[in-house]
N, C-alpha and C. Protein backbone atom coordinates (compact mmCIF):
# COMPACT_ATOMS: atom_id res chain seq x y z
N UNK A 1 88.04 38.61 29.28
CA UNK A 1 88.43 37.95 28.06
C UNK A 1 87.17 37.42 27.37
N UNK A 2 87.14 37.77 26.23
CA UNK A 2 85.91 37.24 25.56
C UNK A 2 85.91 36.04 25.05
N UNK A 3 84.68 34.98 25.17
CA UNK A 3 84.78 33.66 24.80
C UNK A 3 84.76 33.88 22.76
N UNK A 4 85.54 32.59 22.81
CA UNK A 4 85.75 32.42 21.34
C UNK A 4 83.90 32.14 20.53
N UNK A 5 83.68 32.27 19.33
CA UNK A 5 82.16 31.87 19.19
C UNK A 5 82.16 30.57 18.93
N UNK A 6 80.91 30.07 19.73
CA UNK A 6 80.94 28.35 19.88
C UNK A 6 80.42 27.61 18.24
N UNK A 7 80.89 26.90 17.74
CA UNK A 7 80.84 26.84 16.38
C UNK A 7 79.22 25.73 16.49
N UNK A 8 78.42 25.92 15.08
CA UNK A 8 77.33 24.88 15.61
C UNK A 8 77.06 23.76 15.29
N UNK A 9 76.62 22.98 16.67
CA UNK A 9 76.55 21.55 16.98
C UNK A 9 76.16 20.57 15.90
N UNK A 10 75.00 20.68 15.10
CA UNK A 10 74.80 20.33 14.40
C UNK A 10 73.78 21.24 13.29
N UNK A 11 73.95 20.34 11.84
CA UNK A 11 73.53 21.60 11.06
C UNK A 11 72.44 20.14 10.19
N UNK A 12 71.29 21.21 9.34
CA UNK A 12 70.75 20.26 8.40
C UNK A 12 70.77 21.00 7.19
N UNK A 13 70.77 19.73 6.41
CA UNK A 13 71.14 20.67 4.81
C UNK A 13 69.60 20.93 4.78
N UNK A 14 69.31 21.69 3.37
CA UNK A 14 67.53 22.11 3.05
C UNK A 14 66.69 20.68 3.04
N UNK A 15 67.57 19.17 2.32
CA UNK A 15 66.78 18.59 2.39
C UNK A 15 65.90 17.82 3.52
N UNK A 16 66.90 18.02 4.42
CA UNK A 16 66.69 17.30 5.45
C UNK A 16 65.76 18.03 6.76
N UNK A 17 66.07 19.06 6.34
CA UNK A 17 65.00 20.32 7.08
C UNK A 17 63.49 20.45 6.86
N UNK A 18 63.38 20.16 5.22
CA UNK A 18 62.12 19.63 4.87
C UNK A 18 61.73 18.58 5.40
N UNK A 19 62.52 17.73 5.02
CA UNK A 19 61.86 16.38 5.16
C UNK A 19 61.27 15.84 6.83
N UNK A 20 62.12 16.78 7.85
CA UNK A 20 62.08 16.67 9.37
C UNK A 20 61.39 17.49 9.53
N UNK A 21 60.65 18.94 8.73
CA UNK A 21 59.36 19.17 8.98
C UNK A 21 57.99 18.46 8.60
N UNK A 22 58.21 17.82 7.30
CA UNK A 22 57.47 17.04 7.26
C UNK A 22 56.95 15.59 7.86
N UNK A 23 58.07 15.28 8.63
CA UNK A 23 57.74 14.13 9.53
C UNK A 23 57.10 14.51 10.87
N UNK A 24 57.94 15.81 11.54
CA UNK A 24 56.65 16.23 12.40
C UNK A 24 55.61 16.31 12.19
N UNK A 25 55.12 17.17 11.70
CA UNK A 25 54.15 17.64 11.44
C UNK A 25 53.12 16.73 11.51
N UNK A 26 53.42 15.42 9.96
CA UNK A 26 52.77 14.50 10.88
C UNK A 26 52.20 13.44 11.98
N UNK A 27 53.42 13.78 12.91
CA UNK A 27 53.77 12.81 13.92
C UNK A 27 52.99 13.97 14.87
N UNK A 28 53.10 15.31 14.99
CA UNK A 28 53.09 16.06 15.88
C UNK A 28 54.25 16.38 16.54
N UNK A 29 55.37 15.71 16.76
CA UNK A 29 56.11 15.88 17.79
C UNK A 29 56.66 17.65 17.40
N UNK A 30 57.58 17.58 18.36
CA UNK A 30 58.23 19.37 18.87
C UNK A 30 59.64 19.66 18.52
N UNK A 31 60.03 18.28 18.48
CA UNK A 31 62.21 18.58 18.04
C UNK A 31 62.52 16.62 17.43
N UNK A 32 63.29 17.22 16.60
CA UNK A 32 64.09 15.93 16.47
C UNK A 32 65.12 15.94 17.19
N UNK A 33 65.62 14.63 17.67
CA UNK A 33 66.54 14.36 18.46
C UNK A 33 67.47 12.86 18.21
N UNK A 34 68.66 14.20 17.80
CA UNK A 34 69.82 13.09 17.51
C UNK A 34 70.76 12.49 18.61
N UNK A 35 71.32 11.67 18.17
CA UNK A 35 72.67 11.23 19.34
C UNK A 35 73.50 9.94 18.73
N UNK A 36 74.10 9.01 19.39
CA UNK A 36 74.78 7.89 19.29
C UNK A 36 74.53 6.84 20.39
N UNK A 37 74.85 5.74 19.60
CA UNK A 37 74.82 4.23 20.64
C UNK A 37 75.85 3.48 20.06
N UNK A 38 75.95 2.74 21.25
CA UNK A 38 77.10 1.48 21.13
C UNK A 38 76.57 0.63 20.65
N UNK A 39 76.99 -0.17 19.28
CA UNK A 39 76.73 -1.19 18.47
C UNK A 39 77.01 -1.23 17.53
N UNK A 40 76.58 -2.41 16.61
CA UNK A 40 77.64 -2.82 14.89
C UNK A 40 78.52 -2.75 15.09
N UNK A 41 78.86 -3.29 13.70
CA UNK A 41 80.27 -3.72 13.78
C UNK A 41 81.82 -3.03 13.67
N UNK A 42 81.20 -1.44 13.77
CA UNK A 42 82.10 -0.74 14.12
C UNK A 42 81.83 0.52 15.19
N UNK A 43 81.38 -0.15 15.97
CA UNK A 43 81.84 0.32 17.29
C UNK A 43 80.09 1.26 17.53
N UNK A 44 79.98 2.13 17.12
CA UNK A 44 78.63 3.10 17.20
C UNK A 44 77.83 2.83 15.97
N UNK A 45 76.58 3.52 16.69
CA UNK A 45 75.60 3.85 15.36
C UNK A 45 74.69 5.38 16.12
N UNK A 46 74.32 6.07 14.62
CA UNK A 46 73.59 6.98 14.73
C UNK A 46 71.85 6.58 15.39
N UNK A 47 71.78 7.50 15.77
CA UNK A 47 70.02 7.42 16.36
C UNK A 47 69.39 8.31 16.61
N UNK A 48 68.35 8.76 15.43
CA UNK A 48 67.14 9.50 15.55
C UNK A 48 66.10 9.03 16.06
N UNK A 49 65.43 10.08 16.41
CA UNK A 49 64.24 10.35 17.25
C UNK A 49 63.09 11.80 17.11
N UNK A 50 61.73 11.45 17.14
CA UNK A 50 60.86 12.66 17.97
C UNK A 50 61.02 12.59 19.03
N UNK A 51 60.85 14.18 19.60
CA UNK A 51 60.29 13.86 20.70
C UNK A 51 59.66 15.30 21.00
N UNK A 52 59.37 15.19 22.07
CA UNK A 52 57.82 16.38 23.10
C UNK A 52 59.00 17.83 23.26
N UNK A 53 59.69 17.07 24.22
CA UNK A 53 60.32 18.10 25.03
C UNK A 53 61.75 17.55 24.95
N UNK A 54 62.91 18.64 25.66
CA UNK A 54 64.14 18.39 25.65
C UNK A 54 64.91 17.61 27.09
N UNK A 55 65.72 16.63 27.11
CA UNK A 55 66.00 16.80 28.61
C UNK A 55 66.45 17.79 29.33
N UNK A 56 66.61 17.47 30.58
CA UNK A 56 67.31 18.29 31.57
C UNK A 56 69.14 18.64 31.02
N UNK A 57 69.24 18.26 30.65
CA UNK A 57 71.21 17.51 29.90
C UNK A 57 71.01 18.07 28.49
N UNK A 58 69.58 18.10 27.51
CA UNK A 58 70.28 18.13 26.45
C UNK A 58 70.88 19.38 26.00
N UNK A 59 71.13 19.21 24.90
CA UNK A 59 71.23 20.59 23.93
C UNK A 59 70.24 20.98 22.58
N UNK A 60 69.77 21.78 22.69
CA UNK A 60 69.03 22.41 21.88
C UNK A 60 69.67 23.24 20.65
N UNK A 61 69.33 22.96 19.96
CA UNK A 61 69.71 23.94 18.59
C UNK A 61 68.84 23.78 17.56
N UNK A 62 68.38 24.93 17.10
CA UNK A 62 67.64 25.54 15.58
C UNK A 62 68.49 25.73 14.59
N UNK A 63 67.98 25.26 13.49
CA UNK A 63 68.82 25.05 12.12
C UNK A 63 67.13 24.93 10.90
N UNK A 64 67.52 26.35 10.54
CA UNK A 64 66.60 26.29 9.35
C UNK A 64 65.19 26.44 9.44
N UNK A 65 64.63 26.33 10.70
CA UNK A 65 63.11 26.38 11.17
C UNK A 65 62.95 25.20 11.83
N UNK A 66 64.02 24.00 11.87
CA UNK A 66 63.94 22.70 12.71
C UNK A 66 64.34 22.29 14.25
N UNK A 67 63.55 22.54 15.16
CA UNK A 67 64.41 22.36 16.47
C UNK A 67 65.16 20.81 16.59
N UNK A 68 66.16 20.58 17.33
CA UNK A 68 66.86 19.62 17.08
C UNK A 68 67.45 19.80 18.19
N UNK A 69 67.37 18.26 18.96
CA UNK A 69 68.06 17.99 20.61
C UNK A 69 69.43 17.34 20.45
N UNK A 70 69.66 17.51 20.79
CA UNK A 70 71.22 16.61 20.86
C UNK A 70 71.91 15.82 22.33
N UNK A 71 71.49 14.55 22.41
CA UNK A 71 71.43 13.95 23.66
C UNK A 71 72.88 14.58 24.12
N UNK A 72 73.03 14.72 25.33
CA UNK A 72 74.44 15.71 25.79
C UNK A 72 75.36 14.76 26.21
N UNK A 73 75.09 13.15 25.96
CA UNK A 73 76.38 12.35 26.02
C UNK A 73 77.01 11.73 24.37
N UNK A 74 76.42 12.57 23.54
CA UNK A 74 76.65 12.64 22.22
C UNK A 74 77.43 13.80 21.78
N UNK A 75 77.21 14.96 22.29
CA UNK A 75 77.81 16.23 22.18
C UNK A 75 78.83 16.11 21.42
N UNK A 76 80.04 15.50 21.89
CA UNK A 76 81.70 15.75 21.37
C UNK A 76 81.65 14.82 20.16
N UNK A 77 80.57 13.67 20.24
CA UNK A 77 80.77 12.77 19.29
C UNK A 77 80.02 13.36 18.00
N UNK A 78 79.37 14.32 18.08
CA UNK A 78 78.35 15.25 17.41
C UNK A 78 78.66 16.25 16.59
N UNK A 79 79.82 16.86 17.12
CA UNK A 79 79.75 18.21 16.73
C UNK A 79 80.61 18.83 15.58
N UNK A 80 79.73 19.38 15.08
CA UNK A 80 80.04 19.95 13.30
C UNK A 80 79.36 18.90 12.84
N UNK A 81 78.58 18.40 12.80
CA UNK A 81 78.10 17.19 11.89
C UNK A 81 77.00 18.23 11.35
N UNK A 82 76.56 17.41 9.87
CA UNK A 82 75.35 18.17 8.94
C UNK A 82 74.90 16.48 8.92
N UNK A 83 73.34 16.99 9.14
CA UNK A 83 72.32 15.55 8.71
C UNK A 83 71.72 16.51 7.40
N UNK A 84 72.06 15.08 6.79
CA UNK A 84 71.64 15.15 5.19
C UNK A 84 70.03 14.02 4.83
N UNK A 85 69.34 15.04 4.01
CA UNK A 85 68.45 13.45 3.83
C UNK A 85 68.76 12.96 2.20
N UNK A 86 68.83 11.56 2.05
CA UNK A 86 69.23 11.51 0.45
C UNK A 86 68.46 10.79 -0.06
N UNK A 87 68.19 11.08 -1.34
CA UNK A 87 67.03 9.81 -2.15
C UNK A 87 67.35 9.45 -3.54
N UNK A 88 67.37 8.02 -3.57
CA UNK A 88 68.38 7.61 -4.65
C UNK A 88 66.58 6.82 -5.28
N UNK A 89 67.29 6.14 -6.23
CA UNK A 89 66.25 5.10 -6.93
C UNK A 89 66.34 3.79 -6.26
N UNK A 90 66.77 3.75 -5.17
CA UNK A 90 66.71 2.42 -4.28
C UNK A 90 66.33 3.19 -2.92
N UNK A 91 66.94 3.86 -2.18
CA UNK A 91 66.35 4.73 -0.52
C UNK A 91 66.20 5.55 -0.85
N UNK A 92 65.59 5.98 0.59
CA UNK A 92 65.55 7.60 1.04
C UNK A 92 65.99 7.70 2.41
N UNK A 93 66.36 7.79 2.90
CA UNK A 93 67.29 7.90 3.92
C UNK A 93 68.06 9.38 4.82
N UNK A 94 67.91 9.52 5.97
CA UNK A 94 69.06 10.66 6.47
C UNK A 94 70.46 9.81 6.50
N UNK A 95 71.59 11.26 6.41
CA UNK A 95 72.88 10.84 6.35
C UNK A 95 73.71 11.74 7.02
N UNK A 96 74.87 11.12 7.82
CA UNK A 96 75.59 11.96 8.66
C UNK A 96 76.89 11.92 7.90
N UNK A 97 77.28 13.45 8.16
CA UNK A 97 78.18 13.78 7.31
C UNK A 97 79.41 14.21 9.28
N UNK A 98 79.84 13.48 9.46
CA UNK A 98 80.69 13.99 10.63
C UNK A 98 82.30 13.84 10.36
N UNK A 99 82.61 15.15 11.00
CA UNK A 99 84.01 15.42 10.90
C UNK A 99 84.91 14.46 12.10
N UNK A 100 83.78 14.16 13.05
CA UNK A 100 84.80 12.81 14.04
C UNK A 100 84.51 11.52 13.59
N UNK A 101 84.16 11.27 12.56
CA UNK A 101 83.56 9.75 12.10
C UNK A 101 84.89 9.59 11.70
N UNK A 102 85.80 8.73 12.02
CA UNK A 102 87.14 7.86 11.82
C UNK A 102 87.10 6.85 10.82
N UNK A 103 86.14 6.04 10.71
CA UNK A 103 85.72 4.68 9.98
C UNK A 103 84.35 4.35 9.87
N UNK A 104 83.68 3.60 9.70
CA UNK A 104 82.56 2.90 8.93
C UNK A 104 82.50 1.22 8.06
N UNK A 105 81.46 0.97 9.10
CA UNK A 105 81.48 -0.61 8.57
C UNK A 105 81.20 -0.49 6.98
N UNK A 106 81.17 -1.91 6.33
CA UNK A 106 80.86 -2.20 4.92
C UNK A 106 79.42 -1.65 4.44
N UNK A 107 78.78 -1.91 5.25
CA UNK A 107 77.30 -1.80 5.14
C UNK A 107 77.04 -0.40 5.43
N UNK A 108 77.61 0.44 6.24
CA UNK A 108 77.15 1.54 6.46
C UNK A 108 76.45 1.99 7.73
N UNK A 109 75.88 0.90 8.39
CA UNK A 109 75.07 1.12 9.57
C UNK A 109 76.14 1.70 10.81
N UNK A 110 77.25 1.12 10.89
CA UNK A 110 77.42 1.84 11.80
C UNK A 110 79.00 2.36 11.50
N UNK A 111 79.34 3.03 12.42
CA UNK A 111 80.69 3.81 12.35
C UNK A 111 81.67 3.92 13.46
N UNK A 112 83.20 4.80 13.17
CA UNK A 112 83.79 4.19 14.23
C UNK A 112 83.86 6.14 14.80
N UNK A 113 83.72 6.81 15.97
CA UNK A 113 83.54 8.05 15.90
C UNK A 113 84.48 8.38 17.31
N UNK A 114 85.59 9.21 17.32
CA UNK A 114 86.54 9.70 17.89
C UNK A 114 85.71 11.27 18.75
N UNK A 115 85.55 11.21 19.85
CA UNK A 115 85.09 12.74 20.36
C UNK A 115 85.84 13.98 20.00
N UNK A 116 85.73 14.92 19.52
CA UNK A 116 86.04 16.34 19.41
C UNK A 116 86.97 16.58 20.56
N UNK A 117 87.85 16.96 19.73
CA UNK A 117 89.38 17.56 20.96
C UNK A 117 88.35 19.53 21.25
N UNK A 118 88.43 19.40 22.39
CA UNK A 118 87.80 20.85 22.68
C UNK A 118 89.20 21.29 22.95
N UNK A 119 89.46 22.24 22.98
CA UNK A 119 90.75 23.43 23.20
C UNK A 119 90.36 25.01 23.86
C-alpha cells in the first residue's frame, strides 16, 4: 500500500526566505529553527532561532533555498504553517500564519495552538 504524500511542515513566503537568508548570512549560521514554548497569556508562543546543526529529533525541511529545523516536539503544533516576514511603517517582524492556531492574545505575542489530528 502506498503511503499518502506527507504534506509540508512548514513553508516560507519569498519574503521571509529573503529576509532568513539575509540574517544568516550575516550571522553565519546553517538553518533556522522554529518551534513553540509554554507562555503568555494564551497558553504558547512562537520561537525562532539559528543554529549550526540539526538535532538528533529534529526535522529538517528546505523551502525556497532556506534550510529550516523544526524542533520535533513542535511538529503537530507546526504543521502547514507559512512564516511570513512583514514590514509595516511601525515593524518588521516574522509572522505565523498556522492552521492549528485556535486563539491569540490581545497583543499578539502569544497564541492558543491545538496539535494536528494525524489520520
Amino acid at each position: 500500500m502506498a503511503r499518502r504524500p506527507r504534506p509540508q511542515l512548514v513553508t516560507l513566503t519569498d519574503a521571509a526566505a529573503e529576509r532568513v537568508k539575509q540574517i544568516m548570512s550575516e550571522k553565519g549560521a546553517g538553518y533556522l529553527r522554529v518551534g513553540v514554548k509554554n507562555g503568555g497569556c494564551a497558553g504558547m508562543e512562537y520561537v525562532m532561532d539559528y543554529v549550526e546543526t540539526a538535532g538528533p529529533m529534529d526535522e529538517v525541511v528546505e523551502d525556497k533555498g532556506v534550510q529550516i529545523v523544526v524542533d520535533a516536539k513542535a511538529v503537530l503544533f507546526l504543521l502547514g504553517s507559512v512564516v511570513d516576514f512583514e514590514t509595516t511603517m511601525l515593524h518588521e517582524k516574522f509572522v505565523f500564519s498556522n492552521p492549528n492556531q485556535t486563539d491569540a492574545c490581545g497583543c499578539g505575542e502569544s497564541v492558543t495552538i491545538v496539535p494536528a489530528a494525524v489520520s
